[in-house]
N, C-alpha and C. Protein backbone atom coordinates (compact mmCIF):
# COMPACT_ATOMS: atom_id res chain seq x y z
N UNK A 1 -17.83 0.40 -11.95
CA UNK A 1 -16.75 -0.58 -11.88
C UNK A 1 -15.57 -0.07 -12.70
N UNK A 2 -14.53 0.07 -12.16
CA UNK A 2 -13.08 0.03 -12.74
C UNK A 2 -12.40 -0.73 -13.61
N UNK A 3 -11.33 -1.19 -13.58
CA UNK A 3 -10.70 -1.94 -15.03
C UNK A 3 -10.63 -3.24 -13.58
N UNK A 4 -10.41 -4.34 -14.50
CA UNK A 4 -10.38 -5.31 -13.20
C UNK A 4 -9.32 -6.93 -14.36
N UNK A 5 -9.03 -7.24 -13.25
CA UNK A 5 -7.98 -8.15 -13.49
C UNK A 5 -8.31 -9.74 -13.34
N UNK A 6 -8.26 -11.10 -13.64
CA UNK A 6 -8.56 -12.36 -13.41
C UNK A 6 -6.95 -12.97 -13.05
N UNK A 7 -6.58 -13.47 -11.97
CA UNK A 7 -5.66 -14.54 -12.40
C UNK A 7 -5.72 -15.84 -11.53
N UNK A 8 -5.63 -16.89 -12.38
CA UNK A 8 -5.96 -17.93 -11.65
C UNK A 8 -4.87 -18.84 -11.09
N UNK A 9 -5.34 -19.38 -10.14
CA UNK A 9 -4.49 -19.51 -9.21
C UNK A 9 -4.34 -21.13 -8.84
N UNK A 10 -3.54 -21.96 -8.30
CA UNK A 10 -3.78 -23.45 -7.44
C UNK A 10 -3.74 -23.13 -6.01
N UNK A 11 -2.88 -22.20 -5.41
CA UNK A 11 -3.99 -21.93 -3.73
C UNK A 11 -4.32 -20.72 -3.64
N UNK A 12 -5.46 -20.81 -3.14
CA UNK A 12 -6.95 -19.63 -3.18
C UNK A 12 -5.87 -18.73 -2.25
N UNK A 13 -5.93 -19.77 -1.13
CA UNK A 13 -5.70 -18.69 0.19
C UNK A 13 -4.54 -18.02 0.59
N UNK A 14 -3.27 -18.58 -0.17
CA UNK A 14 -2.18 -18.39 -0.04
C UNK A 14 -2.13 -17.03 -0.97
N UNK A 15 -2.71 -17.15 -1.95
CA UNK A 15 -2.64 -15.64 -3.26
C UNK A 15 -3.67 -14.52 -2.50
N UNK A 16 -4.85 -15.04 -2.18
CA UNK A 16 -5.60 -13.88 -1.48
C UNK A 16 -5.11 -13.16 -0.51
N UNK A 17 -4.37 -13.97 0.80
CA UNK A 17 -3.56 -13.60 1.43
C UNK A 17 -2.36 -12.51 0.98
N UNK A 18 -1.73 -12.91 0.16
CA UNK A 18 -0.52 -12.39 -0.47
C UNK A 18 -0.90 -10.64 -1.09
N UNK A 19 -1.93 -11.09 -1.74
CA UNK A 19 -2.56 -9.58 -2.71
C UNK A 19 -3.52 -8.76 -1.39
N UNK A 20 -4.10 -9.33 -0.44
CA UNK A 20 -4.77 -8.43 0.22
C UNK A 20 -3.20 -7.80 1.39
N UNK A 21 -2.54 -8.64 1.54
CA UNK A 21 -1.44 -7.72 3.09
C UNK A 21 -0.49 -6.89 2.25
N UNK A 22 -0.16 -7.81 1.05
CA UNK A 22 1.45 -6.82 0.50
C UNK A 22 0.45 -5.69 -0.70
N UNK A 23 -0.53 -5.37 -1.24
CA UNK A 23 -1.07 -4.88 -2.06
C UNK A 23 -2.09 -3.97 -1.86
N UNK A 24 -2.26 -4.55 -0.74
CA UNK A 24 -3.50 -3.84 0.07
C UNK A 24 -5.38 -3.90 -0.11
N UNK A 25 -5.16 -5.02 -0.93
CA UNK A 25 -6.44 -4.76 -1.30
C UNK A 25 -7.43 -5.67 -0.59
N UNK A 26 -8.56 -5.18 -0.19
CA UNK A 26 -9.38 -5.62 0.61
C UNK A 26 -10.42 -6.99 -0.40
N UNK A 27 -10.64 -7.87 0.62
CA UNK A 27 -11.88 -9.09 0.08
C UNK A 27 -13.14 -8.65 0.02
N UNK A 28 -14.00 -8.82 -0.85
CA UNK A 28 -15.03 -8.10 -1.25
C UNK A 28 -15.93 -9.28 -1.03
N UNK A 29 -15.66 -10.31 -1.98
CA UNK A 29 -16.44 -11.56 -2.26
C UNK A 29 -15.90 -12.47 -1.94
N UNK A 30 -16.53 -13.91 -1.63
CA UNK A 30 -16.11 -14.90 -1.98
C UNK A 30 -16.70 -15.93 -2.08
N UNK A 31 -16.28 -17.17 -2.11
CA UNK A 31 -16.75 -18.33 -2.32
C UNK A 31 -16.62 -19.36 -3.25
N UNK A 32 -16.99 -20.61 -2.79
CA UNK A 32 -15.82 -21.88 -3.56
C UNK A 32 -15.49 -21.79 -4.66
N UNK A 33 -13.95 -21.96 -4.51
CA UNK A 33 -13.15 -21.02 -5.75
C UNK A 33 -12.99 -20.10 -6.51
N UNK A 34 -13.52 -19.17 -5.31
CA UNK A 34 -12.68 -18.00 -5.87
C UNK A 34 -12.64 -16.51 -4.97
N UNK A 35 -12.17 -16.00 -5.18
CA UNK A 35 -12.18 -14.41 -3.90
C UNK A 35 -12.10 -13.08 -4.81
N UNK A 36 -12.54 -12.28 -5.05
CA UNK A 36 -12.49 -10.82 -5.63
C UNK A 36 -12.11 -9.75 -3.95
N UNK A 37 -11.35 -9.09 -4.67
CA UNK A 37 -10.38 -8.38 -3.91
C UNK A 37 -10.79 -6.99 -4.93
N UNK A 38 -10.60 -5.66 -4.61
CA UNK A 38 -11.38 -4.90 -5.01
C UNK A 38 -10.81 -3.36 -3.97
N UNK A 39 -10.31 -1.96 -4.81
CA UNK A 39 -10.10 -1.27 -4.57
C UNK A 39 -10.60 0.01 -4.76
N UNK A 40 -11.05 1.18 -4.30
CA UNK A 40 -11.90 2.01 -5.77
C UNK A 40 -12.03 2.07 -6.95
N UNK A 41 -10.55 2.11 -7.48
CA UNK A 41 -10.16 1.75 -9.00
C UNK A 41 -10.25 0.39 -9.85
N UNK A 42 -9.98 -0.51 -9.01
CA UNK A 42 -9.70 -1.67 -9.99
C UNK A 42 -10.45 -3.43 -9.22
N UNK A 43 -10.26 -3.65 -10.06
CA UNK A 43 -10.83 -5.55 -9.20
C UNK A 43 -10.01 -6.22 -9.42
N UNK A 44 -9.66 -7.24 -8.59
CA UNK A 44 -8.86 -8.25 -8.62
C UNK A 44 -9.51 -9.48 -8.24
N UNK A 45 -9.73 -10.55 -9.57
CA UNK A 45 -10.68 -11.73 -9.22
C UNK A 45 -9.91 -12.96 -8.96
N UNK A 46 -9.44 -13.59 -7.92
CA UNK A 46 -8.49 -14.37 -7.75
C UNK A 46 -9.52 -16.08 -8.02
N UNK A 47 -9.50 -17.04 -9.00
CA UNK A 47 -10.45 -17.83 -9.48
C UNK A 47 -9.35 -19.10 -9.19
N UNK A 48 -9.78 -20.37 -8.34
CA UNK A 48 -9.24 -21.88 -7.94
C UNK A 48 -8.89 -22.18 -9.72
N UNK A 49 -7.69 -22.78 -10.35
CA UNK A 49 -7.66 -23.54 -11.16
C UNK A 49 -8.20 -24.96 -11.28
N UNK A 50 -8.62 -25.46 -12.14
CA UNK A 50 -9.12 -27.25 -11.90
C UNK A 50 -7.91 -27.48 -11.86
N UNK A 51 -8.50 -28.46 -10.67
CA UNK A 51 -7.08 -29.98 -10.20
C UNK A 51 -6.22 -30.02 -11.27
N UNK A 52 -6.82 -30.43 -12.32
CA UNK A 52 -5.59 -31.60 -13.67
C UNK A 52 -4.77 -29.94 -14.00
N UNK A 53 -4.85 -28.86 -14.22
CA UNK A 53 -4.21 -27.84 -14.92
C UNK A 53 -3.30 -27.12 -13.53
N UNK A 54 -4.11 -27.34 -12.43
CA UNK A 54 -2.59 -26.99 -11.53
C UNK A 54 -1.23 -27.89 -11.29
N UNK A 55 -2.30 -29.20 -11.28
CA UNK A 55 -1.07 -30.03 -11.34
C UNK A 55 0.04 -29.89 -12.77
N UNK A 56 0.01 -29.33 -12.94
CA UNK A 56 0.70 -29.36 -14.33
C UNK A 56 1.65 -27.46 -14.26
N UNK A 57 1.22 -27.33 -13.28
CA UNK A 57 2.22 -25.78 -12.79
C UNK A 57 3.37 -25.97 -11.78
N UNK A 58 4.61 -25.89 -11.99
CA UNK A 58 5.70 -25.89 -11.09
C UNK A 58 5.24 -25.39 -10.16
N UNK A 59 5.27 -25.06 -8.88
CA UNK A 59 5.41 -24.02 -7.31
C UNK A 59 6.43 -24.55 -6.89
N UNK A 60 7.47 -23.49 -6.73
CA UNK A 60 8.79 -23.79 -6.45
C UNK A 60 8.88 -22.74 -5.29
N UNK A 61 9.63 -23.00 -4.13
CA UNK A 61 9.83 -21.90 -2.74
C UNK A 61 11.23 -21.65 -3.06
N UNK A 62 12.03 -20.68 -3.10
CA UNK A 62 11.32 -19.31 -3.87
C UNK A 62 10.21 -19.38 -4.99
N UNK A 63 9.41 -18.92 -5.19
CA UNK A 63 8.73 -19.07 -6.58
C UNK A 63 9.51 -18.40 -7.79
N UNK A 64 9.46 -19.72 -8.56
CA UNK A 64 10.28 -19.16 -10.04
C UNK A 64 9.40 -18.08 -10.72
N UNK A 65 10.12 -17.73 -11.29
CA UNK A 65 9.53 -16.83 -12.55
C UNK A 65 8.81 -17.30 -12.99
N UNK A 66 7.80 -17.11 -13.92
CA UNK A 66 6.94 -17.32 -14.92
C UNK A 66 6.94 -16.15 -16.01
N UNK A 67 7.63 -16.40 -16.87
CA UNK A 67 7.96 -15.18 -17.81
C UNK A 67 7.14 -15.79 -19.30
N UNK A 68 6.66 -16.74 -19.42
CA UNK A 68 5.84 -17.15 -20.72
C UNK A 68 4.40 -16.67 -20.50
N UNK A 69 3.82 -16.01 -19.79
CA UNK A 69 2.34 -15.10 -19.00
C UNK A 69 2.12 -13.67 -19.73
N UNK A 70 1.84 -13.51 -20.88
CA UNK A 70 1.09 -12.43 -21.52
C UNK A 70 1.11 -11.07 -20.66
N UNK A 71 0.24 -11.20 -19.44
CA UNK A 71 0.37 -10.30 -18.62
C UNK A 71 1.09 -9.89 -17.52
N UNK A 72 1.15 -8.55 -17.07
CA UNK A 72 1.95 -8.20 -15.90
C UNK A 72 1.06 -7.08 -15.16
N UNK A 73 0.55 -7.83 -13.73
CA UNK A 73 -0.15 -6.82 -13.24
C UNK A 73 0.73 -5.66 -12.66
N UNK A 74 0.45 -4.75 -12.72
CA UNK A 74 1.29 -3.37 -11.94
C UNK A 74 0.14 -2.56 -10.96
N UNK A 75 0.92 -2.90 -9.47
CA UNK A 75 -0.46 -1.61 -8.74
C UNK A 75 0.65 -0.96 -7.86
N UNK A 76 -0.28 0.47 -7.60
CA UNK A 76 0.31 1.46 -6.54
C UNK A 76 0.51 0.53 -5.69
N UNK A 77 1.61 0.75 -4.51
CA UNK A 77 2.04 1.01 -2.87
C UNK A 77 2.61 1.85 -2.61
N UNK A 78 2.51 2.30 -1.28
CA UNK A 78 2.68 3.38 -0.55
C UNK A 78 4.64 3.53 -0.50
N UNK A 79 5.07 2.20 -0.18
CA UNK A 79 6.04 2.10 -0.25
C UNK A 79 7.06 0.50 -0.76
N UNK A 80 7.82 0.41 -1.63
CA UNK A 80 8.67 -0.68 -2.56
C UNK A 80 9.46 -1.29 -1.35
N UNK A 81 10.15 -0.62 -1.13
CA UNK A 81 11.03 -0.93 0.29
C UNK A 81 10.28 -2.21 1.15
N UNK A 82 9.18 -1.47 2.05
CA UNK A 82 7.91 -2.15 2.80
C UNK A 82 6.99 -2.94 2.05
N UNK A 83 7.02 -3.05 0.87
CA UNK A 83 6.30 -4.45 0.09
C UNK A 83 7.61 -5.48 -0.37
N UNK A 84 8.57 -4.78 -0.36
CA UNK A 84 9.40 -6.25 -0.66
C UNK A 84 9.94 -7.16 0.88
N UNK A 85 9.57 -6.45 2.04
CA UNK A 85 9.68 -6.97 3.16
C UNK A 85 8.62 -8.12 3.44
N UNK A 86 6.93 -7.22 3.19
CA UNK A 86 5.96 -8.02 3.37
C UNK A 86 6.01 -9.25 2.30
N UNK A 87 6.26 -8.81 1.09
CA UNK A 87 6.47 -10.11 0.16
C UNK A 87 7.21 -11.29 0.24
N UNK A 88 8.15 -11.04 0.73
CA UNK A 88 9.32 -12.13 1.54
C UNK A 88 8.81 -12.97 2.60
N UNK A 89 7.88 -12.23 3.50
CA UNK A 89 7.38 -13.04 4.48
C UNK A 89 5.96 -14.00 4.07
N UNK A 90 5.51 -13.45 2.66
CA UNK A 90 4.27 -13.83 2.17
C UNK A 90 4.45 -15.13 0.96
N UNK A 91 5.58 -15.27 0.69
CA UNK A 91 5.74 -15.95 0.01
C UNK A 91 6.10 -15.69 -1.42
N UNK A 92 6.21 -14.50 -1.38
CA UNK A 92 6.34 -13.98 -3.32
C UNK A 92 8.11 -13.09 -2.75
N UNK A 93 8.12 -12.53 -3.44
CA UNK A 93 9.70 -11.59 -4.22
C UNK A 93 9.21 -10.62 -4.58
N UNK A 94 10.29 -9.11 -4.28
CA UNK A 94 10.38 -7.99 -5.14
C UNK A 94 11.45 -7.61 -5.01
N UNK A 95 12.21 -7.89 -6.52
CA UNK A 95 13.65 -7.77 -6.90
C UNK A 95 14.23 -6.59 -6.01
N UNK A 96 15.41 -6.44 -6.06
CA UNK A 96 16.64 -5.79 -5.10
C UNK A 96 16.01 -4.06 -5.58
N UNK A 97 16.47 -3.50 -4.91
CA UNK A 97 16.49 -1.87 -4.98
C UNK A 97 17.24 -1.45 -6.11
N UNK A 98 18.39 -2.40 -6.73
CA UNK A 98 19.26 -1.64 -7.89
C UNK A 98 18.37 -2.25 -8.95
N UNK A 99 17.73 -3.08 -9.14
CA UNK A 99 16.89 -2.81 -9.96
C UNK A 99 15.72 -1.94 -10.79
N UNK A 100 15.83 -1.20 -9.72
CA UNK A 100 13.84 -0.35 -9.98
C UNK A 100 14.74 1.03 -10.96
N UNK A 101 13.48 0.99 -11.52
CA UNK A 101 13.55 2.03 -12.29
C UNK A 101 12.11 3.29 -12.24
N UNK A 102 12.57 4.86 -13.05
CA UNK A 102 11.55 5.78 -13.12
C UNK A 102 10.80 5.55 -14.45
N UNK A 103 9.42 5.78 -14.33
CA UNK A 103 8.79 5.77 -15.66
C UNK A 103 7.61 6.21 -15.24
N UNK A 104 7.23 7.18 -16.17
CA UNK A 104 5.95 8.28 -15.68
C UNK A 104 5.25 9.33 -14.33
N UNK A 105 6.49 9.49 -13.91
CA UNK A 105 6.82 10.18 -12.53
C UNK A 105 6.43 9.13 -11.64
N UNK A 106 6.61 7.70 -11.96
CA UNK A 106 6.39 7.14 -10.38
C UNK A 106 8.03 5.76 -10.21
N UNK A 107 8.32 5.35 -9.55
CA UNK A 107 9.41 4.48 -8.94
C UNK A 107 8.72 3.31 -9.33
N UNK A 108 9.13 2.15 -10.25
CA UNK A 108 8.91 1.13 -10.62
C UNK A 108 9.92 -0.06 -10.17
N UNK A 109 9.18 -1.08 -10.20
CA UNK A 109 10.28 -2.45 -9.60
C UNK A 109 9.27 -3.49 -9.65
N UNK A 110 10.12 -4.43 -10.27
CA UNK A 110 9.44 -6.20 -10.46
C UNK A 110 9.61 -6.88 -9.08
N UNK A 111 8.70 -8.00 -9.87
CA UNK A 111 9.02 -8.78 -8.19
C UNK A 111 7.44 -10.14 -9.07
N UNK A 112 7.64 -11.27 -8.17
CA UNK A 112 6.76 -11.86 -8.28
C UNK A 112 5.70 -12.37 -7.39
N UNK A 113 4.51 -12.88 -7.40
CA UNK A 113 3.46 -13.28 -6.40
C UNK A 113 4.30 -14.69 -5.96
N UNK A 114 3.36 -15.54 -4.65
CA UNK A 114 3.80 -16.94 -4.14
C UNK A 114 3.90 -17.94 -5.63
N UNK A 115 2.97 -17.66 -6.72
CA UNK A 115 2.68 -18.59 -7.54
C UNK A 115 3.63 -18.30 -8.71
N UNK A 116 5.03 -16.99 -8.84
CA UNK A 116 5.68 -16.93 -9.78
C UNK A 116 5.04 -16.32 -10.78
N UNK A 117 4.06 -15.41 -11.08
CA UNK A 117 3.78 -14.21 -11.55
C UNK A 117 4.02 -13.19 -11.60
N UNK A 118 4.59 -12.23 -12.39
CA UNK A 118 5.58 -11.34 -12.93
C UNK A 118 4.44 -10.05 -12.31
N UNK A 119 4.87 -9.47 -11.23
CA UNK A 119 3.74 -7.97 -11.02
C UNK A 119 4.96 -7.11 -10.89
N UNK A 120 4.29 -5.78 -10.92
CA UNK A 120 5.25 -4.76 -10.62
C UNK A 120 4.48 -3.94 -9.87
């Protein structure tokens, strides 16, 4: 097993959706509340929040930011261009092209999931 990631979510299907088409990562597991998504390298455990603590999360269309979140997931794609297309149609954002920047020989750029989570 690889390094692997948790983030929890208020819709299962809308984030699983989102991380398996624009991210690429395939469904491994699942079941009530929750889906692991899973690549050679890494896991991605997508876990239902309880009722009372989602209700208590903005979801705003666009989805706002969420910049008070400790973490920031970052994964490969093939191409930034073609994930900020798929992301648009999926419900999340990946900021404009004059944004991205180089860092460690690879092309970097923010953007957020449907639920307003900061990935790159």
């Amino acid at each position: 097993m690889g390094a692997s990631c948790v983030i929890y979510v208020s819709d299962l299907e809308r984030m699983s959706s989102f991380y398996e088409r624009c991210v690429g990562l395939p469904m491994v597991d699942h079941g009530a509340g929750y889906r692991v998504l899973e690549s050679d390298t890494w896991t991605l455990s997508l876990v239902q929040m309880a009722p009372d603590v989602a209700t208590t999360i903005e979801i705003s269309v666009p989805a706002r930011r969420r910049t008070e979140v400790p973490v920031k997931l970052a994964v490969p794609v093939a191409s930034i261009d073609e994930v900020r297309v798929s992301a648009g149609v999926l419900g999340g954002l990946v900021d404009p092209p004059d944004t991205q920047w180089a860092f460690e020989g690879f092309r970097r750029c923010d953007g957020v999931d449907p639920e307003g989570n900061v990935i790159q």
